[in-house]
C-alpha atoms as a PDB file:
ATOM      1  CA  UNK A   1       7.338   8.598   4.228  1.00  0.00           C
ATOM      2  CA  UNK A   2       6.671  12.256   2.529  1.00  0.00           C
ATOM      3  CA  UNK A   3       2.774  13.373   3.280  1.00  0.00           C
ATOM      4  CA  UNK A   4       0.427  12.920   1.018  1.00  0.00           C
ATOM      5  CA  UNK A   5       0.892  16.360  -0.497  1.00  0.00           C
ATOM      6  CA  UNK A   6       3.074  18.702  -0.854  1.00  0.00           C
ATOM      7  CA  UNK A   7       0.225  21.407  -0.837  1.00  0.00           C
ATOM      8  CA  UNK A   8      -1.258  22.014   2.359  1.00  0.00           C
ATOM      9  CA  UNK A   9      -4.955  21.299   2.527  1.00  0.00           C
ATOM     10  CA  UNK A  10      -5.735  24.691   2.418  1.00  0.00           C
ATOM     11  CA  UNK A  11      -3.893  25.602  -0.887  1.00  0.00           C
ATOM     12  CA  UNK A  12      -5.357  22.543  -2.464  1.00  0.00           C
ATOM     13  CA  UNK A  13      -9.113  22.961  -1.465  1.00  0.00           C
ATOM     14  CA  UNK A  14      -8.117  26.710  -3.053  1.00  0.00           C
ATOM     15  CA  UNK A  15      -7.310  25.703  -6.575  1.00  0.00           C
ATOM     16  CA  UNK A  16     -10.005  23.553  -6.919  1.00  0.00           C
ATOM     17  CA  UNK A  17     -12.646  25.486  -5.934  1.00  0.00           C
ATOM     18  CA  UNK A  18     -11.002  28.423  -8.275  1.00  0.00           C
ATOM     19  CA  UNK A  19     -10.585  25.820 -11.066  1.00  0.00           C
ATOM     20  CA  UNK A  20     -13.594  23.768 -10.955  1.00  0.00           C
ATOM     21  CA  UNK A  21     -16.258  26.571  -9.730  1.00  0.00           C
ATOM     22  CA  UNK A  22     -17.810  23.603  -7.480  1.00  0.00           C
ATOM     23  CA  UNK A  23     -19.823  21.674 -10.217  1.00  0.00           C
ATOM     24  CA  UNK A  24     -21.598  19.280  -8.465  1.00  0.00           C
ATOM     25  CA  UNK A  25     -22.250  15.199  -9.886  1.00  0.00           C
ATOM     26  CA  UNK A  26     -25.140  15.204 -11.713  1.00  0.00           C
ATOM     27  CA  UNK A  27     -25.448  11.534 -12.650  1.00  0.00           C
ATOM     28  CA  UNK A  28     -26.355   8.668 -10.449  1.00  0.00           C
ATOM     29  CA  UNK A  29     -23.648   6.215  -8.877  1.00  0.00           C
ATOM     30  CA  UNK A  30     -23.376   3.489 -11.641  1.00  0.00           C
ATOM     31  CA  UNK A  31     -25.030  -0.007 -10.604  1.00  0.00           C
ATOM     32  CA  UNK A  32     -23.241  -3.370 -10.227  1.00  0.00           C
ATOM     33  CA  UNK A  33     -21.573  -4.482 -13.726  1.00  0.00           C
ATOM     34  CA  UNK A  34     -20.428  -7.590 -12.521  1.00  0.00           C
ATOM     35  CA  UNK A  35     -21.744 -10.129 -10.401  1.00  0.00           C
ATOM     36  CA  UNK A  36     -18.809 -11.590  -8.131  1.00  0.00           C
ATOM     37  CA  UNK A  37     -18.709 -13.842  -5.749  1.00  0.00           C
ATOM     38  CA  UNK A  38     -15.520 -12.833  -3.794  1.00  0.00           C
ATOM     39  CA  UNK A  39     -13.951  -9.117  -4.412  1.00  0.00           C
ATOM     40  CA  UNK A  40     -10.287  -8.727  -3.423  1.00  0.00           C
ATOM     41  CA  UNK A  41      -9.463  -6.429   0.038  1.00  0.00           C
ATOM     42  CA  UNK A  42      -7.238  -4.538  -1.554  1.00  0.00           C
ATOM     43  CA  UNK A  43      -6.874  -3.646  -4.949  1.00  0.00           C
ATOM     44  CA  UNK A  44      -3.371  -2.513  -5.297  1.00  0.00           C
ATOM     45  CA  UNK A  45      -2.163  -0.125  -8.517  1.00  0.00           C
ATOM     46  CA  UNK A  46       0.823   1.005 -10.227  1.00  0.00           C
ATOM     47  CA  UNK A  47       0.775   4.381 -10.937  1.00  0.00           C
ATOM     48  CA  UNK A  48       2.903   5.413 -14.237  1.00  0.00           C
ATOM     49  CA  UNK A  49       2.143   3.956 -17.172  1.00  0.00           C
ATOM     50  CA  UNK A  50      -1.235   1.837 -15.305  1.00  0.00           C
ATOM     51  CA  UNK A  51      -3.186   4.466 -13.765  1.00  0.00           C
ATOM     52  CA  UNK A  52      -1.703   7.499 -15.345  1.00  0.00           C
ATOM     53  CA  UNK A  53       0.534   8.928 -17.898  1.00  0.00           C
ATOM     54  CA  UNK A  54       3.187  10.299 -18.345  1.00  0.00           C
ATOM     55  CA  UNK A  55       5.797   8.717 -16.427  1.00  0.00           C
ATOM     56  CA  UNK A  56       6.895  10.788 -13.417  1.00  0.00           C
ATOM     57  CA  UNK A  57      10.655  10.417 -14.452  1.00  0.00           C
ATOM     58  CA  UNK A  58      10.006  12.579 -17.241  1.00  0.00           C
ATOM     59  CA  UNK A  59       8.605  15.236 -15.410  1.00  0.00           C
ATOM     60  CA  UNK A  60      10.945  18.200 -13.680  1.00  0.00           C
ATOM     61  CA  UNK A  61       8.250  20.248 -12.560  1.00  0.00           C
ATOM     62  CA  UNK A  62       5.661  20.299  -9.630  1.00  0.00           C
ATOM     63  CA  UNK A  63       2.171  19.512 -10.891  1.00  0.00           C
ATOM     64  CA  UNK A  64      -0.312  23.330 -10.690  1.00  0.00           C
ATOM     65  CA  UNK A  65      -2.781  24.217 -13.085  1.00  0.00           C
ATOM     66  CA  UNK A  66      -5.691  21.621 -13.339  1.00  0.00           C
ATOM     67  CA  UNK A  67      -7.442  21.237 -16.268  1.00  0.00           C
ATOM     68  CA  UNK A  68     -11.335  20.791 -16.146  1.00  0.00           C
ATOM     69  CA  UNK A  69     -13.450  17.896 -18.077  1.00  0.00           C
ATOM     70  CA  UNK A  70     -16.013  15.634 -17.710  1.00  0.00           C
ATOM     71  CA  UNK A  71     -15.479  12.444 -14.991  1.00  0.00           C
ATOM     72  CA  UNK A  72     -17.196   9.868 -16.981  1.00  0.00           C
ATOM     73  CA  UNK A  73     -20.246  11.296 -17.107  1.00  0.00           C
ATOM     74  CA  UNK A  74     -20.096  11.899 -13.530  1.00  0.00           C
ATOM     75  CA  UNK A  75     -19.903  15.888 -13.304  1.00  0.00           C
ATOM     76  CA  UNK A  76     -16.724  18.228 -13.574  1.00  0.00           C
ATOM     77  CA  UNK A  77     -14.169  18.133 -11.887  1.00  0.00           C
ATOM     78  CA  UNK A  78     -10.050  18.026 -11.955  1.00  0.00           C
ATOM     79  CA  UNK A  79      -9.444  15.427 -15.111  1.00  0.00           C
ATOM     80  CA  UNK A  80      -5.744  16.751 -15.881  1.00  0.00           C
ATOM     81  CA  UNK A  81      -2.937  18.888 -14.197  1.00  0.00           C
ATOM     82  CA  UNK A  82       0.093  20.792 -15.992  1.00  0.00           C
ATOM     83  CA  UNK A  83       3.417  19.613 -15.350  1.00  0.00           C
ATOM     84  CA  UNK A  84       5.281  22.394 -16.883  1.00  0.00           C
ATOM     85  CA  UNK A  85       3.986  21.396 -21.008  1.00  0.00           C
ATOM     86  CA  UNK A  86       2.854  18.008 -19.980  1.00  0.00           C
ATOM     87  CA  UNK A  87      -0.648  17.191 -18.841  1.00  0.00           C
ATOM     88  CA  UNK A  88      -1.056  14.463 -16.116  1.00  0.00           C
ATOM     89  CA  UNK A  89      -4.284  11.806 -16.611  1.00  0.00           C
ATOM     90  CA  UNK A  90      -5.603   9.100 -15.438  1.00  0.00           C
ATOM     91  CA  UNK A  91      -6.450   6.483 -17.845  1.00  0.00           C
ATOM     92  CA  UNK A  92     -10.036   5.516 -18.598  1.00  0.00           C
ATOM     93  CA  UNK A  93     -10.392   2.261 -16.900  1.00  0.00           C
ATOM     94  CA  UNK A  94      -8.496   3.463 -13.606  1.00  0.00           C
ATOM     95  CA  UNK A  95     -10.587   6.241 -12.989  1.00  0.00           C
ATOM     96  CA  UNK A  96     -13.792   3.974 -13.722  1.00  0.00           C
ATOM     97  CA  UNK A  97     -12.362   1.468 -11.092  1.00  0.00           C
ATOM     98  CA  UNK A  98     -11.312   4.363  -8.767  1.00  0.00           C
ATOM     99  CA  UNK A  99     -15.205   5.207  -8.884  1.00  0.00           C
ATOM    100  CA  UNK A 100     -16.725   2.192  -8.469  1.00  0.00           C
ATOM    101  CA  UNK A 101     -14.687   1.824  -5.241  1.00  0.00           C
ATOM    102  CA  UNK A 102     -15.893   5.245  -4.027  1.00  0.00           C
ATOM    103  CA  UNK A 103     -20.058   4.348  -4.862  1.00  0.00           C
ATOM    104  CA  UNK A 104     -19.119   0.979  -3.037  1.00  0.00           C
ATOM    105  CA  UNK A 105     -20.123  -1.122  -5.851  1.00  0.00           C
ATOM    106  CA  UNK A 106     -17.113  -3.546  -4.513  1.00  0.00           C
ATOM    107  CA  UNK A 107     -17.764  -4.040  -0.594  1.00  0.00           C
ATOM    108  CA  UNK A 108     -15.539  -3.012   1.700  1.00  0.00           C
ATOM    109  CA  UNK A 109     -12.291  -2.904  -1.109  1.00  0.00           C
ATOM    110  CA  UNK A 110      -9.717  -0.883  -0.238  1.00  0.00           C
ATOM    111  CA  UNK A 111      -6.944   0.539  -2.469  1.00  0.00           C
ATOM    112  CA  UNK A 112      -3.467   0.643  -2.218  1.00  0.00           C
ATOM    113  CA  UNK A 113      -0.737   1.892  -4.473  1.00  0.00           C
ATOM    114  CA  UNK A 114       3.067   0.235  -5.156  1.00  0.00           C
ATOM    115  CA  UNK A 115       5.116   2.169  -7.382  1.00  0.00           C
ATOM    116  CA  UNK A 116       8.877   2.641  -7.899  1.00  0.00           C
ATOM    117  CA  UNK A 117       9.170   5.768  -8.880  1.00  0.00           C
ATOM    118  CA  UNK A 118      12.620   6.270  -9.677  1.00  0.00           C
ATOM    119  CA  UNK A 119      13.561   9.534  -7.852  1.00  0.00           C
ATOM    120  CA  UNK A 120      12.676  11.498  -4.898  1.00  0.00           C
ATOM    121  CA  UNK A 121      11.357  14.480  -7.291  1.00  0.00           C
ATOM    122  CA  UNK A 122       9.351  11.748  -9.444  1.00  0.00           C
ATOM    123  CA  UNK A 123       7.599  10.259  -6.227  1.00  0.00           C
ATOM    124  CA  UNK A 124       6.989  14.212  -4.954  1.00  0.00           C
ATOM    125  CA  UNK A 125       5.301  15.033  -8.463  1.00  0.00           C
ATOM    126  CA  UNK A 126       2.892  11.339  -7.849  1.00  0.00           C
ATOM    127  CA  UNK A 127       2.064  12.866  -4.434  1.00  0.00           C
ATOM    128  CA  UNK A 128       0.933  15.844  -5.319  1.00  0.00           C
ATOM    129  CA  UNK A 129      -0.768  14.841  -8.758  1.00  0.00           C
ATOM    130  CA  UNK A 130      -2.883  12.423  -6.744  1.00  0.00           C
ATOM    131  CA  UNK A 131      -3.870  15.335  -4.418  1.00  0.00           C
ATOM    132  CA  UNK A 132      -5.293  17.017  -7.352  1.00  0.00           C
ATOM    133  CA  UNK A 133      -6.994  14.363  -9.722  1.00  0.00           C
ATOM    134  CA  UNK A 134      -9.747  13.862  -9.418  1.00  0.00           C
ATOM    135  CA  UNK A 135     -12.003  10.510  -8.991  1.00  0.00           C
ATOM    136  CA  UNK A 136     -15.616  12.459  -8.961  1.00  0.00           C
ATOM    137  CA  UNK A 137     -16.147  15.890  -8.452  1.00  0.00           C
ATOM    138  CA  UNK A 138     -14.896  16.860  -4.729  1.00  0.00           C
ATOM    139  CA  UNK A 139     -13.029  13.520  -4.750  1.00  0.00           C
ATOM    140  CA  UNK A 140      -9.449  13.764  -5.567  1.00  0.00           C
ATOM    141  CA  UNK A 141      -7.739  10.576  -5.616  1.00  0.00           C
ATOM    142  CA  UNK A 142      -5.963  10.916  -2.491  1.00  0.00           C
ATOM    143  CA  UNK A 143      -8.525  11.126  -0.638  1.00  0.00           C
ATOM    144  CA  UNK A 144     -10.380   7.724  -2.082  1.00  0.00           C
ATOM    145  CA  UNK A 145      -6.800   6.051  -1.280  1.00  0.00           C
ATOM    146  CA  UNK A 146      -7.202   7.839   2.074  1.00  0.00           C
ATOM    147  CA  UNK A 147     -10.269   5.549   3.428  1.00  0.00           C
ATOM    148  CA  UNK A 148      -9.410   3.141   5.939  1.00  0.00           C
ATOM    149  CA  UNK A 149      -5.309   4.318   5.843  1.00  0.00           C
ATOM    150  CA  UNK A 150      -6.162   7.635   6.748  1.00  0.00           C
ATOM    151  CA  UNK A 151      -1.615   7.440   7.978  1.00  0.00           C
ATOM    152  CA  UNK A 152      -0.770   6.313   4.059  1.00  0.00           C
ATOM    153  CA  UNK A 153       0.609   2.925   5.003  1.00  0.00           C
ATOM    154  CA  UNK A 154      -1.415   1.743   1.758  1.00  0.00           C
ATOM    155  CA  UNK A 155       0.911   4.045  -0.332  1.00  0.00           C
ATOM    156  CA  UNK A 156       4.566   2.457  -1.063  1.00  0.00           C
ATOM    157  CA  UNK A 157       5.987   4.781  -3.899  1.00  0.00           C
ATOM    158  CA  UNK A 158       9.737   4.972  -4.880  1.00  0.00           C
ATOM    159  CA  UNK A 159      12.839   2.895  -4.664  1.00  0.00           C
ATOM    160  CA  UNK A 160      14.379   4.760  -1.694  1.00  0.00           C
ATOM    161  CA  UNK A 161      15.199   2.287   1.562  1.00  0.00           C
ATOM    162  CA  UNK A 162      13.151   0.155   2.742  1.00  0.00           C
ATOM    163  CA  UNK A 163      11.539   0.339  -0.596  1.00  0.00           C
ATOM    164  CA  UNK A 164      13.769  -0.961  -4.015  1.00  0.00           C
ATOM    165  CA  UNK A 165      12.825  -1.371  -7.755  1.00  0.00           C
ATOM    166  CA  UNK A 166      11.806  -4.799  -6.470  1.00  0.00           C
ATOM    167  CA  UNK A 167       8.010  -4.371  -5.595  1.00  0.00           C
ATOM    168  CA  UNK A 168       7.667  -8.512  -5.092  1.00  0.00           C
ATOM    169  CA  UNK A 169      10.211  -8.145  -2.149  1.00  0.00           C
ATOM    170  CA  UNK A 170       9.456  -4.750  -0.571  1.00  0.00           C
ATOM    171  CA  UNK A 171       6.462  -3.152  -1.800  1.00  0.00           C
ATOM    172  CA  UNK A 172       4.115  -5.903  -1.141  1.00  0.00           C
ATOM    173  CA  UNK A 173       5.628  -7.558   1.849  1.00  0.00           C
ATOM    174  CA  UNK A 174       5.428  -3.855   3.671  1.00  0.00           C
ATOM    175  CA  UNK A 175       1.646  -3.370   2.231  1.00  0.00           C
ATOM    176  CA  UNK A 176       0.753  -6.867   3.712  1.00  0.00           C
ATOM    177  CA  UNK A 177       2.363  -5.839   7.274  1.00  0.00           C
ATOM    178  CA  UNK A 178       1.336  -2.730   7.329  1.00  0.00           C
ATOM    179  CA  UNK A 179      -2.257  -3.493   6.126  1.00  0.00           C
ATOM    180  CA  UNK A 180      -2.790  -6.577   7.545  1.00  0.00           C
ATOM    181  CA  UNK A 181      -4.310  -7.675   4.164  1.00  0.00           C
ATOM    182  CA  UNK A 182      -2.455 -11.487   2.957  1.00  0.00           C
ATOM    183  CA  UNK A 183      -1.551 -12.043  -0.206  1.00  0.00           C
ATOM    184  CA  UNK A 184      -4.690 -14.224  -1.404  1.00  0.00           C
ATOM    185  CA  UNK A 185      -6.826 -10.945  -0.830  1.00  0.00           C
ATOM    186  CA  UNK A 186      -4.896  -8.576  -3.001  1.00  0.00           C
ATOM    187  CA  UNK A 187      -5.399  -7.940  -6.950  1.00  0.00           C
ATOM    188  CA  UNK A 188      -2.344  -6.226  -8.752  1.00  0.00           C
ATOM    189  CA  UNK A 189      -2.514  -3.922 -11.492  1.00  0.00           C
ATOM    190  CA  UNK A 190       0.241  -3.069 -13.076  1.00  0.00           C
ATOM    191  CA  UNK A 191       1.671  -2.137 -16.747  1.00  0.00           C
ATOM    192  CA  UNK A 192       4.525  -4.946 -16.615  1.00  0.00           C
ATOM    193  CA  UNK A 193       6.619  -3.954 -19.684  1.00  0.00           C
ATOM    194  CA  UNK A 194       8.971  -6.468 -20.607  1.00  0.00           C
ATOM    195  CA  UNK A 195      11.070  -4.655 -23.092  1.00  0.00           C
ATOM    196  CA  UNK A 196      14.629  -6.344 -21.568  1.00  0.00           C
ATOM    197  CA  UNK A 197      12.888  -9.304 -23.631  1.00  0.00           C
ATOM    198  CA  UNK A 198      11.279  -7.582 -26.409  1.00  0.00           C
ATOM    199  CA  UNK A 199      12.664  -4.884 -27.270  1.00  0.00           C
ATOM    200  CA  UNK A 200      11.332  -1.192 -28.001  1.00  0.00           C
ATOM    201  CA  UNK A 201       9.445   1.675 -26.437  1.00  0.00           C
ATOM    202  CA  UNK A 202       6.935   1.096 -24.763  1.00  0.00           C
ATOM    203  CA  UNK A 203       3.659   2.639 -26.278  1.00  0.00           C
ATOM    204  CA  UNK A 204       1.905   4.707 -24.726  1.00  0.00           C
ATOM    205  CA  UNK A 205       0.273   8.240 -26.000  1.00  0.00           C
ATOM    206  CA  UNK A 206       2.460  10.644 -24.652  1.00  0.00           C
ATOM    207  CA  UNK A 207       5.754   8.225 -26.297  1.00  0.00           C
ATOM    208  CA  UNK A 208       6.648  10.774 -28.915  1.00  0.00           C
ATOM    209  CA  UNK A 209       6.609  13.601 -26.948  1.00  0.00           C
ATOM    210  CA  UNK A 210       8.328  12.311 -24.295  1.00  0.00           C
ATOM    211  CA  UNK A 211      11.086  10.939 -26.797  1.00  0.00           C
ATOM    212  CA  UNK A 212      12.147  14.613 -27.270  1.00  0.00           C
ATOM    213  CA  UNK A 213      13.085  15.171 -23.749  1.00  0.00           C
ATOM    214  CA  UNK A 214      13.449  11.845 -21.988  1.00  0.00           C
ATOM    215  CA  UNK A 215      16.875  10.415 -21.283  1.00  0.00           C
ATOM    216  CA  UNK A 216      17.494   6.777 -23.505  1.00  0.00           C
ATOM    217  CA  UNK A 217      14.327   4.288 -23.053  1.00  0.00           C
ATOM    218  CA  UNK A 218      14.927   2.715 -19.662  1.00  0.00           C
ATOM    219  CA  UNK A 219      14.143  -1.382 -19.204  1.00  0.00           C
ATOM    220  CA  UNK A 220      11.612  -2.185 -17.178  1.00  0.00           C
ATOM    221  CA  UNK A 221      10.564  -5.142 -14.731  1.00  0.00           C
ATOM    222  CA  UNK A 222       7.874  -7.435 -15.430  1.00  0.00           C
ATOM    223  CA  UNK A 223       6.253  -6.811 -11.642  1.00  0.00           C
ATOM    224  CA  UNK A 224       3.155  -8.809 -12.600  1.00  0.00           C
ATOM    225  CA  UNK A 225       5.401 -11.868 -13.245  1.00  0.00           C
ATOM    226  CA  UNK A 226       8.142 -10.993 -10.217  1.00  0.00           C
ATOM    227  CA  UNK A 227       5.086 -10.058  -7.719  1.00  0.00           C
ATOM    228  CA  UNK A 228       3.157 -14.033  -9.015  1.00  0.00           C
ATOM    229  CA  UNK A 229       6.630 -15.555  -8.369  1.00  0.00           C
ATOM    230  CA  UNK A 230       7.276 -13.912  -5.143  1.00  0.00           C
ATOM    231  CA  UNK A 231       4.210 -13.354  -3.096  1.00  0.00           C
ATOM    232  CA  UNK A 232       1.886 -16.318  -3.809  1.00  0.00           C
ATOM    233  CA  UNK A 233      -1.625 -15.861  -3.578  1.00  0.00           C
ATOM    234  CA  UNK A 234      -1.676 -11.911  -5.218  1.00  0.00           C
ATOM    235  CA  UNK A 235      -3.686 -11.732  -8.591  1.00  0.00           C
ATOM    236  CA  UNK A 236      -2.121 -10.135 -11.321  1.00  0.00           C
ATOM    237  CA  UNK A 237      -3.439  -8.175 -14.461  1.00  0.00           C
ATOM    238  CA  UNK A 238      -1.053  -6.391 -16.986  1.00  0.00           C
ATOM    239  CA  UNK A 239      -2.309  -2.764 -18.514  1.00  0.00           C
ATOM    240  CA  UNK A 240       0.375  -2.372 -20.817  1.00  0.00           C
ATOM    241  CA  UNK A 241      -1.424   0.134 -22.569  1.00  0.00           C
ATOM    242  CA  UNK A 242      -2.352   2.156 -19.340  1.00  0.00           C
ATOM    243  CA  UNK A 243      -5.620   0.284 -17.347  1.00  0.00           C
ATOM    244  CA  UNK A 244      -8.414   0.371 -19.376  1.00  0.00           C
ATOM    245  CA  UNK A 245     -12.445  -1.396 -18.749  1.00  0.00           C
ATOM    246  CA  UNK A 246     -11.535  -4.313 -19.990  1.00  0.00           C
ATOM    247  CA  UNK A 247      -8.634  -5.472 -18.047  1.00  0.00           C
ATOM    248  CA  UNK A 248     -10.418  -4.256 -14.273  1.00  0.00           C
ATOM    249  CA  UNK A 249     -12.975  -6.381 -15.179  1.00  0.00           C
ATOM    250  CA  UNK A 250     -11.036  -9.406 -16.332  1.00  0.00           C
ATOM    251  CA  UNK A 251      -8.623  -8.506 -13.075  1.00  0.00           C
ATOM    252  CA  UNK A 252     -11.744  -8.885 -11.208  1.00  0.00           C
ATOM    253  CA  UNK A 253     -12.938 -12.042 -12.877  1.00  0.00           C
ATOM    254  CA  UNK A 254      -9.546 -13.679 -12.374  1.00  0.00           C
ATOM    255  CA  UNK A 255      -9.706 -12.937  -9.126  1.00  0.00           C
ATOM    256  CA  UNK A 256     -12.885 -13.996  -8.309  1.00  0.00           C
ATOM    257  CA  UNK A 257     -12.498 -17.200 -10.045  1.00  0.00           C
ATOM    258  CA  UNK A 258      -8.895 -17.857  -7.931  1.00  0.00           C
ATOM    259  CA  UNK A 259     -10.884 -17.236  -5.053  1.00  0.00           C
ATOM    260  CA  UNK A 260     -13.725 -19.886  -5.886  1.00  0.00           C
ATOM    261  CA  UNK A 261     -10.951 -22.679  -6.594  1.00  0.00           C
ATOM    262  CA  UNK A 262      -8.723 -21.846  -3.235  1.00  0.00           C
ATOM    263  CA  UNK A 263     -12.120 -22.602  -1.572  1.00  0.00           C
ATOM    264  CA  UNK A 264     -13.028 -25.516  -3.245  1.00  0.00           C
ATOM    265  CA  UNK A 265      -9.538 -26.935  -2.806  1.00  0.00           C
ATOM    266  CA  UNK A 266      -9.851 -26.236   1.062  1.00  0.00           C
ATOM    267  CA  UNK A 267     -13.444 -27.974   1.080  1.00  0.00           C
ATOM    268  CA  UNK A 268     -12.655 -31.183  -0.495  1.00  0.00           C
ATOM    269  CA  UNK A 269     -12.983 -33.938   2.265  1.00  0.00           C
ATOM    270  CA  UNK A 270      -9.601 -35.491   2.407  1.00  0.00           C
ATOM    271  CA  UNK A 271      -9.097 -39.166   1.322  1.00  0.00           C
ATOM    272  CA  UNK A 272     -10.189 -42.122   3.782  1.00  0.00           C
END
């Protein structure tokens, strides 16, 4: 597996501190939004399209220059990096659920990533875009996935062997070795376009843009549906219009509420 980074720790720590002039949070950790009564282990999440956009296929250069903005209110830091004229972001409701994780507002969740990114170079440009982004100021995004995998055995990105364009039966069977996490305590996020059924572009804000550069529109897998199918027990919730609030809290509640019925199924005294 590549390292986390293609930058070294050193060049990184550089550009932010040149970029973001070390603004520090100003606004309190947000408080619990959502009473639950069982949170998933590990939250896993698609990156193109789910937590980000554009899609890394589209890209040909290296992520550098960050661009500076507020983090939901949260202080300054790295909300955007250049990718030769495209800008790399997160969408609004991944980088709220990325932060929620980091205050600890979820327990002891842990996040994971399963992405087939379709070429070496478009997995290299994740890599080092995650190294960048920032969650809150001072936290980039790798280093939130970092906690508890500190070796990156929560990060399955690309298509390259032992991985395919199959995350139901290599992505998530590696994440639940390597992890030690089952099935029934993962939630999956993921954009799931079906356009081999319907048809189209996907939408998405960076679609005409990318249209002007971009090879033919590519067909995509429904991984919500294949990973349901193929790994019983994972929750599922689509963002086909990149994650926003709305779906990571319904994710949650759907989770939750699968949780609450597997254990009143298992308490039910059995027949006489």
């Amino acid at each position: 597996m590549l390292p986390l980074s293609v930058f070294s720790a050193s060049a990184a720590a550089l550009l932010h501190t040149a970029a973001r002039g070390l603004v520090p949070a100003t606004a309190p950790p947000r408080t619990r939004l959502v009473a639950l009564s069982s949170v998933p282990r590990l939250c896993v999440l698609d990156l193109d399209e789910c937590v980000w956009s554009p899609e890394m296929y589209t890209l040909s250069h290296m992520p550098s220059r960050p661009l500076i903005g507020d983090l939901n209110g949260r202080g300054e830091g790295v909300v955007g990096v250049h990718s030769g004229g495209d800008v790399i972001r997160i969408y609004p409701g991944a980088l709220l659920a990325m932060q929620e994780v980091a205050d600890g507002l979820h327990g002891e969740m842990r996040m994971a990533v399963a992405s087939s990114a379709d070429t070496p170079l478009a997995e290299r440009i994740g890599r080092a875009a995650m190294a960048l982004l920032e969650v809150l100021p001072g936290l980039t995004m790798a280093d939130l996935l970092r906690r508890g995998y500190e070796d990156g055995r929560n990060l399955q990105i690309g298509r390259q062997p032992p991985l395919s364009s199959d995350k139901s039966r290599t992505h998530f069977p590696i994440l639940r070795d390597a992890c030690g996490v089952a099935y029934e305590e993962m939630l999956f996020f993921d954009d799931s376009a079906r356009r081999s059924r319907e048809g189209g572009r996907r939408h998405t804000a960076h679609a005409t843009h990318a249209s002007r550069r971009s090879p033919a529109p590519k067909v995509w897998s429904d991984h919500c549906g294949l990973v349901a199918a193929n790994c019983p027990g994972v929750v599922t919730q689509r963002t086909p219009r990149g994650m926003q609030e709305h779906e990571w809290r319904n994710g949650l509640r759907k989770f939750a509420a699968e949780a609450a019925e597997r254990g009143a199924s298992t308490s039910e005294p059995s027949g006489a």
